[in-house]
C-alpha atoms as a PDB file:
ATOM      1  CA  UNK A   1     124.131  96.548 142.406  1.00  0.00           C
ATOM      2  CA  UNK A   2     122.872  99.801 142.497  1.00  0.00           C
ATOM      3  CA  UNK A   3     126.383 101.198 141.095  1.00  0.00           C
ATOM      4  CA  UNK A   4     126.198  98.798 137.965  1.00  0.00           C
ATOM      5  CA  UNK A   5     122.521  99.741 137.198  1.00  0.00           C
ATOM      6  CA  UNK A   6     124.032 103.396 136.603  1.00  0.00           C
ATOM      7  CA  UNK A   7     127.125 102.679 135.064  1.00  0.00           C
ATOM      8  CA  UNK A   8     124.654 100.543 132.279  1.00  0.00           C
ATOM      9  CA  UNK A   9     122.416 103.454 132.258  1.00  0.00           C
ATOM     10  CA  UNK A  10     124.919 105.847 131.581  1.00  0.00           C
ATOM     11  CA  UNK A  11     126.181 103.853 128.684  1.00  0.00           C
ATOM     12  CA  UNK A  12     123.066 103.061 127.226  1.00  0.00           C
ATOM     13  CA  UNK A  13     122.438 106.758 126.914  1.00  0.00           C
ATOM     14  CA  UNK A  14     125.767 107.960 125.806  1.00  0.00           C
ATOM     15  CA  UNK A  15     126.415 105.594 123.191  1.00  0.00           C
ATOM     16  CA  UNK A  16     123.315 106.479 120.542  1.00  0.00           C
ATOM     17  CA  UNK A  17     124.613 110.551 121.868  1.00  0.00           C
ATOM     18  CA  UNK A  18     128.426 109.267 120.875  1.00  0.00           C
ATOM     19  CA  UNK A  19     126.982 107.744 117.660  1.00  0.00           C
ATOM     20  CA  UNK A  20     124.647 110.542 116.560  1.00  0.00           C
ATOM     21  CA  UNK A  21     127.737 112.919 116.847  1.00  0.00           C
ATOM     22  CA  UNK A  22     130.339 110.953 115.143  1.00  0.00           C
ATOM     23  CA  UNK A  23     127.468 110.822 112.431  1.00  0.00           C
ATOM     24  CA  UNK A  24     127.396 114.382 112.278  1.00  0.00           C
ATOM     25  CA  UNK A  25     131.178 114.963 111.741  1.00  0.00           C
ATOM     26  CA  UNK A  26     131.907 112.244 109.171  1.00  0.00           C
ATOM     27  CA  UNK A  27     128.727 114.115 107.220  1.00  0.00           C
ATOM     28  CA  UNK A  28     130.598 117.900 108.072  1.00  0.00           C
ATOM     29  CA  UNK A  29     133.646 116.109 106.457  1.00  0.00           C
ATOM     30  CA  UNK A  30     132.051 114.618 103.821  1.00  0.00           C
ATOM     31  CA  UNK A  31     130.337 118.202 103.495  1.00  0.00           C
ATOM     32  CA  UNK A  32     133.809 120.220 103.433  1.00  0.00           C
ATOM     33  CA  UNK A  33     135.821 117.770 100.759  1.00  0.00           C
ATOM     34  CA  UNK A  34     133.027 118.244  98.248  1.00  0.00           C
ATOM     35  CA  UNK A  35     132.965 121.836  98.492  1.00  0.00           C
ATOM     36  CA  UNK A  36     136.757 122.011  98.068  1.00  0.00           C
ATOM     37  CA  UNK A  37     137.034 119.186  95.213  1.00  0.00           C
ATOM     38  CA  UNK A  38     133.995 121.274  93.298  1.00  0.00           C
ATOM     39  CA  UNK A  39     135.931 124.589  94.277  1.00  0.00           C
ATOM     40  CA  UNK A  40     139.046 122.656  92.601  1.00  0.00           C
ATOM     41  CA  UNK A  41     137.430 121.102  89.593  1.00  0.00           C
ATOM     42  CA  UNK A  42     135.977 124.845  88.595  1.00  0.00           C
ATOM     43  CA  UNK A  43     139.242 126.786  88.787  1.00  0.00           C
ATOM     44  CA  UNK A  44     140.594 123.141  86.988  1.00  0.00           C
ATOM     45  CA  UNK A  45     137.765 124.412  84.195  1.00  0.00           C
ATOM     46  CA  UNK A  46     139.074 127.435  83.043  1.00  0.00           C
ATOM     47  CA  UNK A  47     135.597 129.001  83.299  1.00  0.00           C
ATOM     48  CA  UNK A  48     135.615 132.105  85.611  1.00  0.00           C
ATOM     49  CA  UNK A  49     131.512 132.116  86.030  1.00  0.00           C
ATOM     50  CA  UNK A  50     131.705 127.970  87.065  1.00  0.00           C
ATOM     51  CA  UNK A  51     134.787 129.065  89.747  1.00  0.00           C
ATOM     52  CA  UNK A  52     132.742 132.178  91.126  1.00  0.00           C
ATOM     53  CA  UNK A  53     129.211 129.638  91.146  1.00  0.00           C
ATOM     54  CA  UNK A  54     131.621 127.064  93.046  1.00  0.00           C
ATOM     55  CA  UNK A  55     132.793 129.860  95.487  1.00  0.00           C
ATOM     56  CA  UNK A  56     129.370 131.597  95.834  1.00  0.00           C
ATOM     57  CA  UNK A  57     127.252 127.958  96.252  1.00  0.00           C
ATOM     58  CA  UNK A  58     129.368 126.910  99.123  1.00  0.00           C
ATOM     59  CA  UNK A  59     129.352 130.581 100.975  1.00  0.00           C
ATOM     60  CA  UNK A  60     133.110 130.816 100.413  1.00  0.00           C
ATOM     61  CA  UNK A  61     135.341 133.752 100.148  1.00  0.00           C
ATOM     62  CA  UNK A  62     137.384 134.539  96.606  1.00  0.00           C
ATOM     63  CA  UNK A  63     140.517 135.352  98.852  1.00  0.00           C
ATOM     64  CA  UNK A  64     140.162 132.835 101.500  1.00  0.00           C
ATOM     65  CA  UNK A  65     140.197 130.323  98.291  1.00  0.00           C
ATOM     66  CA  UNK A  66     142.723 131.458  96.967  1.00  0.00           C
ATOM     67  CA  UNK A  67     145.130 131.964  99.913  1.00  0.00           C
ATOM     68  CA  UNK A  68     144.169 128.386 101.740  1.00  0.00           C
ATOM     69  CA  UNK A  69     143.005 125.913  99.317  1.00  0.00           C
ATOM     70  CA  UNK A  70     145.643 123.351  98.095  1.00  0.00           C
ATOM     71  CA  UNK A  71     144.591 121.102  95.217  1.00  0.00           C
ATOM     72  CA  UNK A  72     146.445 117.548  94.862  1.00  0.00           C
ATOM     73  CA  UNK A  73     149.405 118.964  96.917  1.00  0.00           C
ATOM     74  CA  UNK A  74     149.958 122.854  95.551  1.00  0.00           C
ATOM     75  CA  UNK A  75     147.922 126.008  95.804  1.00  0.00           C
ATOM     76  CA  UNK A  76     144.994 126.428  93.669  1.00  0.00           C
ATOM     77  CA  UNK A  77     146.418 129.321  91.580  1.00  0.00           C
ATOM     78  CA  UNK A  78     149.472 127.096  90.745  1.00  0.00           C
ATOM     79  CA  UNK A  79     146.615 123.851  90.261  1.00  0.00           C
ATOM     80  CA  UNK A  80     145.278 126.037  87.823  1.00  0.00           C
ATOM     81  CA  UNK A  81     147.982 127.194  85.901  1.00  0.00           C
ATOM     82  CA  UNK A  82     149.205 123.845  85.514  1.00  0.00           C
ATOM     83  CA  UNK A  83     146.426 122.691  84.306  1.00  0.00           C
ATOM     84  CA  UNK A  84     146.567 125.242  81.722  1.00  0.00           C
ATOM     85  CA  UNK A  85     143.551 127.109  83.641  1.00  0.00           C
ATOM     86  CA  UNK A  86     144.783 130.739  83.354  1.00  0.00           C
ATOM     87  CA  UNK A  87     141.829 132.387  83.572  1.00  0.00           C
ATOM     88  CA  UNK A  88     140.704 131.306  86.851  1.00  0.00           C
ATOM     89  CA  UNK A  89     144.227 131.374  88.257  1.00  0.00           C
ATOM     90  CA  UNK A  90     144.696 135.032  86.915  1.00  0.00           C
ATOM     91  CA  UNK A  91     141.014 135.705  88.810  1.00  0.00           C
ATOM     92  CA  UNK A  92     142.006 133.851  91.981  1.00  0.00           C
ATOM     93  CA  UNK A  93     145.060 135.901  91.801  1.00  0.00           C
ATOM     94  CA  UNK A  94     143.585 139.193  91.438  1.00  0.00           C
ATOM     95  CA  UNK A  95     141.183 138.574  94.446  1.00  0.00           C
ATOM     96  CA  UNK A  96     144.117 138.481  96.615  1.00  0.00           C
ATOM     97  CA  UNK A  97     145.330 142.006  95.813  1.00  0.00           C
ATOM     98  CA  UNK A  98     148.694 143.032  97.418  1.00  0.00           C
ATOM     99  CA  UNK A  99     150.196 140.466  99.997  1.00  0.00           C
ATOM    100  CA  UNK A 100     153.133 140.844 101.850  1.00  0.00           C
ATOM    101  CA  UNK A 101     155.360 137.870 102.778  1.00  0.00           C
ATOM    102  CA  UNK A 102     154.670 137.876 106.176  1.00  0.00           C
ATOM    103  CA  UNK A 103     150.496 137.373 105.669  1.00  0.00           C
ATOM    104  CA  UNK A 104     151.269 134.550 103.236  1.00  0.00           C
ATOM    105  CA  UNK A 105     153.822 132.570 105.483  1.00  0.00           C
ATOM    106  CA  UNK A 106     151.406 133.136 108.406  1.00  0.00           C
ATOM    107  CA  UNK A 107     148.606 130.869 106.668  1.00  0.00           C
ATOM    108  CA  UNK A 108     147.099 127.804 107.238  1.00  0.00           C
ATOM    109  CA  UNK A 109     146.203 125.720 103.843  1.00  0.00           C
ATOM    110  CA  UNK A 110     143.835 123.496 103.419  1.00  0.00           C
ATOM    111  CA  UNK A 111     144.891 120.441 100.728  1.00  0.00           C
ATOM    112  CA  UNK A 112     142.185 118.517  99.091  1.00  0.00           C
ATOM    113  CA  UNK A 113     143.353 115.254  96.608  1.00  0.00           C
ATOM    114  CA  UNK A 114     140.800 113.936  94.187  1.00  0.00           C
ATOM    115  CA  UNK A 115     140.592 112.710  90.703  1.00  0.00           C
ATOM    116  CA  UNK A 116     138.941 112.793  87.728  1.00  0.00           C
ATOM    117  CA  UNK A 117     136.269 110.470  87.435  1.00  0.00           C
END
């Protein structure tokens, strides 16, 4: 008896703990994907000052963007330029400075897909 008043016990407590942090994540998610679809949508814009304020407001680095943030399934200097956005992709570009092949292959991206609403 005394064994099933514990294991209820312990479950009583851990599930609002379990619930509280699986809160916390999907918000941290949530959090992350609207930084990177804003980031996205600014160098999308053509406007240099609305990409820096997009970089800046979310604490971001200019060459961290620009190395490791895919938008809708290619890097966000290429987003840009396909969208005809070549200011920001010539600033994202210059905030890289000289790479050599072996930093860029050794990179993890991070790939955001939205739309325009």
């Amino acid at each position: 008896m005394t064994t099933i008043k514990t294991t209820l016990i312990a479950l009583a407590t851990a599930v609002p703990a379990l619930a509280f942090s699986l809160t916390s994540q999907a918000t941290t998610i949530s959090y992350v994907d609207t930084a990177l679809v804003e980031v996205c949508k600014a160098a999308q814009s053509n406007k240099v000052f609305k990409l820096k304020s997009a970089i800046k407001s979310y604490r971001l680095q200019d060459k961290t963007v620009a190395l490791k943030v895919m938008c809708n399934g290619v890097d966000i200097i290429t987003f840009a330029e396909k969208n005809g956005a070549t200011r920001t992709a010539a600033e994202l570009q210059q905030s890289i400075g000289e790479v050599s092949i072996t930093d860029v292959a050794a990179i993890e991206k991070i790939n955001v897909t939205f739309t325009e609403s």
